[in-house]
N, C-alpha and C. Protein backbone atom coordinates (compact mmCIF):
# COMPACT_ATOMS: atom_id res chain seq x y z
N UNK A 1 0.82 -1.18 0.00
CA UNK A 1 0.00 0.00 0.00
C UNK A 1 0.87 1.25 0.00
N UNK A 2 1.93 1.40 0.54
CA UNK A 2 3.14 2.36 0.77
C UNK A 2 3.81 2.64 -0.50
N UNK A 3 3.87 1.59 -1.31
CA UNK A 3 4.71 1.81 -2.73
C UNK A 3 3.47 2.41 -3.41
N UNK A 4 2.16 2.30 -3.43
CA UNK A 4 1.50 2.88 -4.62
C UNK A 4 1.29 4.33 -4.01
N UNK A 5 1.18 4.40 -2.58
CA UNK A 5 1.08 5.94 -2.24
C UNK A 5 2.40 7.11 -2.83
N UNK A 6 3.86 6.11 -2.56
CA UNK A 6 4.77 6.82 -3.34
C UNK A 6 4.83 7.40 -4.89
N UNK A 7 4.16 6.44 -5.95
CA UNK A 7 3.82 5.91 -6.57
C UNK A 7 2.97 7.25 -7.39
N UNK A 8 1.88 7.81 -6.96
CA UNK A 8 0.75 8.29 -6.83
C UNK A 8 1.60 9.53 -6.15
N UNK A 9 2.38 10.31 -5.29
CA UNK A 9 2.58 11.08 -5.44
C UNK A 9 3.90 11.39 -5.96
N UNK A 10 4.28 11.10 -6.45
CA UNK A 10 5.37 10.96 -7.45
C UNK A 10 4.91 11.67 -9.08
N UNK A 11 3.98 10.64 -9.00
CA UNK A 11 3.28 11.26 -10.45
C UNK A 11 2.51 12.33 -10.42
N UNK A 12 2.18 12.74 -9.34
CA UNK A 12 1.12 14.28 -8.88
C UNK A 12 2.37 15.14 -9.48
N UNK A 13 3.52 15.12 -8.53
CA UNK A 13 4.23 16.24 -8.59
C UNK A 13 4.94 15.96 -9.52
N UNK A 14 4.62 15.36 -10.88
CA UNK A 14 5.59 15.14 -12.26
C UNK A 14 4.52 16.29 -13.17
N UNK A 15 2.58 15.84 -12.24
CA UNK A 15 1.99 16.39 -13.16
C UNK A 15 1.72 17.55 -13.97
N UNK A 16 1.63 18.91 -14.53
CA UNK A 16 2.12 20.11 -15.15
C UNK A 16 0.78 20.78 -14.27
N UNK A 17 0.69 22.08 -13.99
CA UNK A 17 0.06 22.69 -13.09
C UNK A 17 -0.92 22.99 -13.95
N UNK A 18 -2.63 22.45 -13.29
CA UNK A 18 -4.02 23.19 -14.13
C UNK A 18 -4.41 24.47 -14.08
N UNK A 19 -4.60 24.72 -14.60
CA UNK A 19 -5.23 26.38 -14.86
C UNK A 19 -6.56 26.17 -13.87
N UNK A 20 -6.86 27.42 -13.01
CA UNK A 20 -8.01 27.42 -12.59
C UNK A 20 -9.32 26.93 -13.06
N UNK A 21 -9.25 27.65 -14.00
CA UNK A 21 -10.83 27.14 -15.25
C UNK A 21 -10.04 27.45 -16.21
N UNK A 22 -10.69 25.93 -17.10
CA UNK A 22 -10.41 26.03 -18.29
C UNK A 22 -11.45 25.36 -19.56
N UNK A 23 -11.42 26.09 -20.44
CA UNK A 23 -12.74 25.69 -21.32
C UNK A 23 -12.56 23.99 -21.68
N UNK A 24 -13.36 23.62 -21.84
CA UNK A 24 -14.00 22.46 -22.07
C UNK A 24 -14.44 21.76 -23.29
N UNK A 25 -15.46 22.95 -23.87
CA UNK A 25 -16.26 22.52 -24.46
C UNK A 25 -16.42 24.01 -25.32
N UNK A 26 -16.63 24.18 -26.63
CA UNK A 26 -16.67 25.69 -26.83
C UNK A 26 -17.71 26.62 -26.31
N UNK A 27 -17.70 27.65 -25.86
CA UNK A 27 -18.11 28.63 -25.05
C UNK A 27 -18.60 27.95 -23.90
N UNK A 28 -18.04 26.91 -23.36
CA UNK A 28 -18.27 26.37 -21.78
C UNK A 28 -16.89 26.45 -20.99
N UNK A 29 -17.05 27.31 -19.65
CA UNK A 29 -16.35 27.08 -19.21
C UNK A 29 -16.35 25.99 -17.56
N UNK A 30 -15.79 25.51 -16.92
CA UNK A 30 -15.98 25.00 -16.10
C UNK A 30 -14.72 25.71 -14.65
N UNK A 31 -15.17 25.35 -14.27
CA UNK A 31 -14.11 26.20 -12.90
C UNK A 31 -14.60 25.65 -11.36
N UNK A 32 -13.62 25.57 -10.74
CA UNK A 32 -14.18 24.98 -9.06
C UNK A 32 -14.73 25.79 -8.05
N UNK A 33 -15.87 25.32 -7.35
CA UNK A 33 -16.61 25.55 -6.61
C UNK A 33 -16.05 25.59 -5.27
N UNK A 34 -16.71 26.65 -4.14
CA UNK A 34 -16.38 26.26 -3.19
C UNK A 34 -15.86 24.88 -2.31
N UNK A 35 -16.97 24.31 -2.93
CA UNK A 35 -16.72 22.86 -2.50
C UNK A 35 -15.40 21.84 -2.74
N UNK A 36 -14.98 22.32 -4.39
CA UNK A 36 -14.20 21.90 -4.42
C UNK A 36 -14.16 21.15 -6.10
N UNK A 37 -15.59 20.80 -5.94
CA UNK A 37 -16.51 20.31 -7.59
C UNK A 37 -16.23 21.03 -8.57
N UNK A 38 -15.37 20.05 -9.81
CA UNK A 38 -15.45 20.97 -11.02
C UNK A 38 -16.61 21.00 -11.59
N UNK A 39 -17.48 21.65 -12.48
CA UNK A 39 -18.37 21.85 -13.30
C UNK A 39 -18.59 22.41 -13.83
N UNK A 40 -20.22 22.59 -14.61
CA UNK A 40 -20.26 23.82 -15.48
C UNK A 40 -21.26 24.52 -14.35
N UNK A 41 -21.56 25.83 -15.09
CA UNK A 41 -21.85 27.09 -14.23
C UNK A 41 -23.54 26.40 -13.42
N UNK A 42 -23.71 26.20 -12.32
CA UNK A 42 -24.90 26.06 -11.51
C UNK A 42 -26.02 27.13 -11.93
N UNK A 43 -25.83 28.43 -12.83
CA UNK A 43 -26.38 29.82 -12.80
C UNK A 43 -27.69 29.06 -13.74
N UNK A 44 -27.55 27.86 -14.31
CA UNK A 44 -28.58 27.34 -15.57
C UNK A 44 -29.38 27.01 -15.22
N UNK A 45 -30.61 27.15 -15.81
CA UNK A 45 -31.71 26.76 -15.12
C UNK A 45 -32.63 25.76 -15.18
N UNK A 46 -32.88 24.55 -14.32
CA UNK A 46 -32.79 23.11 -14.24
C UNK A 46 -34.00 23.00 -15.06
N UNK A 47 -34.42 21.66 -15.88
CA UNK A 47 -35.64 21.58 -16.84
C UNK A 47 -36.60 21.66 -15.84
N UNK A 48 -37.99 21.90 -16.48
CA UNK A 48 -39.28 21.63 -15.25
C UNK A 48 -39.79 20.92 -16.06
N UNK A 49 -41.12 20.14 -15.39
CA UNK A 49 -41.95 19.53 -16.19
C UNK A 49 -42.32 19.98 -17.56
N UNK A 50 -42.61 21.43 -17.64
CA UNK A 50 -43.36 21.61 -19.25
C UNK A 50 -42.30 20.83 -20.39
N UNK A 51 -40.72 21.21 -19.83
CA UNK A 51 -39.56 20.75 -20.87
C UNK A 51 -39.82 19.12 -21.05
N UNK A 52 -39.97 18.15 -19.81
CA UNK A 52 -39.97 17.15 -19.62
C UNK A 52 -41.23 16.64 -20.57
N UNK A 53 -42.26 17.33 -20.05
CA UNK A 53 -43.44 16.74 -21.01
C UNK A 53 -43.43 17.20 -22.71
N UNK A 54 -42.93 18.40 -23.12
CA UNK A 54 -42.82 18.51 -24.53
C UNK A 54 -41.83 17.47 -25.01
N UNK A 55 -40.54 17.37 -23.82
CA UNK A 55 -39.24 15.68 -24.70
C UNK A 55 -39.90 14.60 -24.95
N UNK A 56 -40.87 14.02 -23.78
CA UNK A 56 -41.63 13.19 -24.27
C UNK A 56 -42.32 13.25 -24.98
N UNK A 57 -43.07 14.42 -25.36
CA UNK A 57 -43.83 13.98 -26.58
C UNK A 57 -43.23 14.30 -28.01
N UNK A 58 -41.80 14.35 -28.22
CA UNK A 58 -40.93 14.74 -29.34
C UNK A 58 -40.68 13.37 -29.29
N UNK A 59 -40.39 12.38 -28.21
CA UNK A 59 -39.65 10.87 -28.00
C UNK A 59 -41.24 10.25 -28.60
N UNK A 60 -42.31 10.63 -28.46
CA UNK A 60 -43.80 9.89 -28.82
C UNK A 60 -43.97 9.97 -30.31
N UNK A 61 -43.52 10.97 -31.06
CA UNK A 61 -43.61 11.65 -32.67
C UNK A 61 -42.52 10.62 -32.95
N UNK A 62 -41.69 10.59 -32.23
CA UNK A 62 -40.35 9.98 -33.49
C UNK A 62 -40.24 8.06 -32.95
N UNK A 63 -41.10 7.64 -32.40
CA UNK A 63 -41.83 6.45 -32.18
C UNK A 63 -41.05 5.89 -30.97
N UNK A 64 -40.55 6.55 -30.49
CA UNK A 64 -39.36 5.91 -29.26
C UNK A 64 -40.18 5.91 -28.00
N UNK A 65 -40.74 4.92 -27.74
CA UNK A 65 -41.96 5.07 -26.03
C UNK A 65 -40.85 4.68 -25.32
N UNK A 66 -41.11 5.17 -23.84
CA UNK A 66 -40.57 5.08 -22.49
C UNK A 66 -41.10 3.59 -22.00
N UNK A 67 -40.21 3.02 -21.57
CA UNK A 67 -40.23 2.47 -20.96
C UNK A 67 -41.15 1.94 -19.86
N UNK A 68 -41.89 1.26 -19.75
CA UNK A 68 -43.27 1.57 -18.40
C UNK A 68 -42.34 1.93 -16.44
N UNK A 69 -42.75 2.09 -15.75
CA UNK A 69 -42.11 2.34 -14.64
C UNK A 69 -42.69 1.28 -13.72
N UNK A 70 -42.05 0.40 -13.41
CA UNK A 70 -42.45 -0.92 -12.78
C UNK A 70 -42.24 -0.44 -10.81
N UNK A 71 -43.22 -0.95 -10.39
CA UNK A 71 -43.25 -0.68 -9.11
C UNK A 71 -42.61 -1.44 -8.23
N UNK A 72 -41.91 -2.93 -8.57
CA UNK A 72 -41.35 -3.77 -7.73
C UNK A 72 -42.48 -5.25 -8.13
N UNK A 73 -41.67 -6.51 -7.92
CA UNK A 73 -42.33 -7.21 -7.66
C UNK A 73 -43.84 -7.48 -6.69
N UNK A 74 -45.06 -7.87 -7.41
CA UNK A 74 -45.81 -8.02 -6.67
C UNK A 74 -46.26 -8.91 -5.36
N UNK A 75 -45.99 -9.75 -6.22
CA UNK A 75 -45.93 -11.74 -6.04
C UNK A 75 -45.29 -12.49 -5.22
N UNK A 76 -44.46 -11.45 -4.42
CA UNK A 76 -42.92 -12.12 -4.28
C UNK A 76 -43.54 -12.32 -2.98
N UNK A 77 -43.38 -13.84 -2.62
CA UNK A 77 -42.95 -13.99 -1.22
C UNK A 77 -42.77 -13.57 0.05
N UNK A 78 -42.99 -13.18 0.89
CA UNK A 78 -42.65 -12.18 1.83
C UNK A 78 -41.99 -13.28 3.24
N UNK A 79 -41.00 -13.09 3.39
CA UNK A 79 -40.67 -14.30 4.66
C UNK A 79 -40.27 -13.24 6.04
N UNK A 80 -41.01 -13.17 6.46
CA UNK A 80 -41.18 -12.53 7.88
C UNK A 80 -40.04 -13.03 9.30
N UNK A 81 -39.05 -14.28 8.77
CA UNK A 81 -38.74 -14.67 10.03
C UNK A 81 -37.50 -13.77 10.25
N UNK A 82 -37.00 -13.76 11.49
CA UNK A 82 -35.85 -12.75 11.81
C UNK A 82 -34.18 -12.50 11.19
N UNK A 83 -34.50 -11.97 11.08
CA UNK A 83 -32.50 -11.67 10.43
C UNK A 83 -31.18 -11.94 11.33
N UNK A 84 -30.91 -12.78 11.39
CA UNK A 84 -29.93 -12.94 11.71
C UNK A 84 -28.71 -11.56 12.21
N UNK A 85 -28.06 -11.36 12.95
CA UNK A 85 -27.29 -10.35 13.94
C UNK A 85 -26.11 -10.48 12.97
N UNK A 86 -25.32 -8.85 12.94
CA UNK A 86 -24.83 -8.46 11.79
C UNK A 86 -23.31 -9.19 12.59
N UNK A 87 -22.98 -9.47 13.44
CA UNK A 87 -22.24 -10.07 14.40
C UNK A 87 -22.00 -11.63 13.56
N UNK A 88 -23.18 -12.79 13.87
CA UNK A 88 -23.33 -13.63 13.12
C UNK A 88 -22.73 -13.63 11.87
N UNK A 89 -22.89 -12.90 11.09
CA UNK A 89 -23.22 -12.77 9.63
C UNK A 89 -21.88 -12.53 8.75
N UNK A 90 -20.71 -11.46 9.76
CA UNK A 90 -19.57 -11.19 10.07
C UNK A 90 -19.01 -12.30 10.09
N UNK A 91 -18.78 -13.16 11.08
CA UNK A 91 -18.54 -14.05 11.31
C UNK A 91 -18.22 -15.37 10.66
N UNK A 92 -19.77 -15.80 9.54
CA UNK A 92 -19.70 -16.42 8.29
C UNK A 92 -18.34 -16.49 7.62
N UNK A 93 -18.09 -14.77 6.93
CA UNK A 93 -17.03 -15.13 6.20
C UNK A 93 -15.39 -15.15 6.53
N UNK A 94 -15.02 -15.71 5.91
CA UNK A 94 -13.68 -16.07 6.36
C UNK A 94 -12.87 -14.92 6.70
N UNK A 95 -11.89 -15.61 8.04
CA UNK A 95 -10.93 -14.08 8.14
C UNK A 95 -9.96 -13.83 6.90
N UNK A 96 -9.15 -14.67 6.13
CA UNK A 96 -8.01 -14.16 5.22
C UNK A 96 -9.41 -13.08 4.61
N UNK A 97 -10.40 -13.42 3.71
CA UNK A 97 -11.59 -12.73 3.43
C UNK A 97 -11.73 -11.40 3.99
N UNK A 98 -12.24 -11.28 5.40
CA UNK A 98 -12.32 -9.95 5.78
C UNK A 98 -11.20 -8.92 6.26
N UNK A 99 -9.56 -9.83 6.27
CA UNK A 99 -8.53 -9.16 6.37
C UNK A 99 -8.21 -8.35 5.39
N UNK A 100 -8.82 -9.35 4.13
CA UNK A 100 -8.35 -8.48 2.80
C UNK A 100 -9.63 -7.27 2.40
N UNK A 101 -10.85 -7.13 2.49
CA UNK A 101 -11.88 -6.40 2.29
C UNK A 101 -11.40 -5.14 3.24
N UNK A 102 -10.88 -5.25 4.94
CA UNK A 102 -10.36 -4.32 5.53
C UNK A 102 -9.36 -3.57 5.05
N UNK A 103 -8.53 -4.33 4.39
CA UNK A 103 -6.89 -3.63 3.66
C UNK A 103 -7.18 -2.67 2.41
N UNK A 104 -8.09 -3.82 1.37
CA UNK A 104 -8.61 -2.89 -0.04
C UNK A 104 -9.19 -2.33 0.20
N UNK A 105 -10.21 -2.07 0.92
CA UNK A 105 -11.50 -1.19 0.65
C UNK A 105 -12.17 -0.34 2.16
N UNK A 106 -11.19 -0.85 3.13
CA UNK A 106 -11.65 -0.48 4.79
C UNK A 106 -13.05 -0.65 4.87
N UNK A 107 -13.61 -1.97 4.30
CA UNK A 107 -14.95 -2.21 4.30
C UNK A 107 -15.52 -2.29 5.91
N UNK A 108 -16.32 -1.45 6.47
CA UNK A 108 -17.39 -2.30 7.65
C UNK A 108 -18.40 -2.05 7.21
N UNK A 109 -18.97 -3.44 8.02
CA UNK A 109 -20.60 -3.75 8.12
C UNK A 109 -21.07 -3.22 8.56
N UNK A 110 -22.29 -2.92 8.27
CA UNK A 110 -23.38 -1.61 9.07
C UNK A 110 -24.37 -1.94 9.38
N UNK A 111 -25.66 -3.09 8.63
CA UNK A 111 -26.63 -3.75 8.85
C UNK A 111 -26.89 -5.02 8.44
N UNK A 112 -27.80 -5.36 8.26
CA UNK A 112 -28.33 -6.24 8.11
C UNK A 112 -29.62 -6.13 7.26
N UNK A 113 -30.00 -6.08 5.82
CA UNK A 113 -31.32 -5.99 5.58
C UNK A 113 -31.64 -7.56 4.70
N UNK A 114 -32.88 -7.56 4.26
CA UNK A 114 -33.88 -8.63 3.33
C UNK A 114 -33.66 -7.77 1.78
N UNK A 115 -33.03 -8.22 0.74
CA UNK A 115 -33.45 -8.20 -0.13
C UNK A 115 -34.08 -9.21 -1.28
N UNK A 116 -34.73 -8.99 -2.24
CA UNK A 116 -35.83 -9.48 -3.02
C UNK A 116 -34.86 -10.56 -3.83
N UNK A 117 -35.47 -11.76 -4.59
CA UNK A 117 -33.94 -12.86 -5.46
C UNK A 117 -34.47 -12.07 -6.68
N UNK A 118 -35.00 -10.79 -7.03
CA UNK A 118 -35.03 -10.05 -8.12
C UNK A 118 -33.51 -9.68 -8.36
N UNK A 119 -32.94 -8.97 -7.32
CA UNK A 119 -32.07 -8.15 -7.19
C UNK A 119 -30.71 -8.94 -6.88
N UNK A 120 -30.85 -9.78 -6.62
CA UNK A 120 -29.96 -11.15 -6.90
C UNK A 120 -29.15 -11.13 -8.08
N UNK A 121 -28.05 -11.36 -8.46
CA UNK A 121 -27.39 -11.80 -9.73
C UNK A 121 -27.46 -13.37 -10.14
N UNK A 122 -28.32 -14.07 -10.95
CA UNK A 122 -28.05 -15.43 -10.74
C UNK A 122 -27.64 -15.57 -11.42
């Protein structure tokens, strides 16, 4: 982990210094925010519905329909019995496993929820 941090700033300070803002895109400029966020100017003013409903009906003329908006499975099963303690569950997987998830990614567990075998990868 020590060699890629060297690694990584090594190449920062090889990198050539950015200009505050710099154009992008023609007559766009982008520049950083307090925050810190590059972007383009926030001053624009976000679509509202009328825009939303005239795209769709330009996407309805040129035969392209939306997609329906599905609410979730109806059907599904519902199994009510208790969840198992995030302690437990921890536990399951192997330590070389959670030594390495701690090292790459400083992964911790936080809960415990139920999800649907929709959302499943099978």
């Amino acid at each position: 982990m020590a060699a890629l941090e060297r690694r990584l700033a090594l190449r920062v300070s090889q990198r050539p210094e950015e200009s505050a803002a710099e154009p992008v895109e023609e007559g766009v400029t982008v520049a950083p925010t307090e925050n810190g966020i590059v972007g383009k100017d926030d001053s624009a003013p976000w679509p509202g519905t009328a825009d939303e409903a005239s795209f769709l009906a330009e996407q309805r003329v040129q035969g392209v329909v939306p997609p329906a908006a599905t609410a979730g499975p109806a059907n599904e099963p519902t199994d009510l019995s208790p969840l198992p303690s995030l302690e437990e569950l921890v536990q399951r997987i192997p330590a070389e496993a959670r030594a390495a998830l701690d090292d790459l990614f400083r992964a911790k567990f936080t809960g415990v929820r139920r999800v649907s075998k929709k959302m499943l990868k099978t």
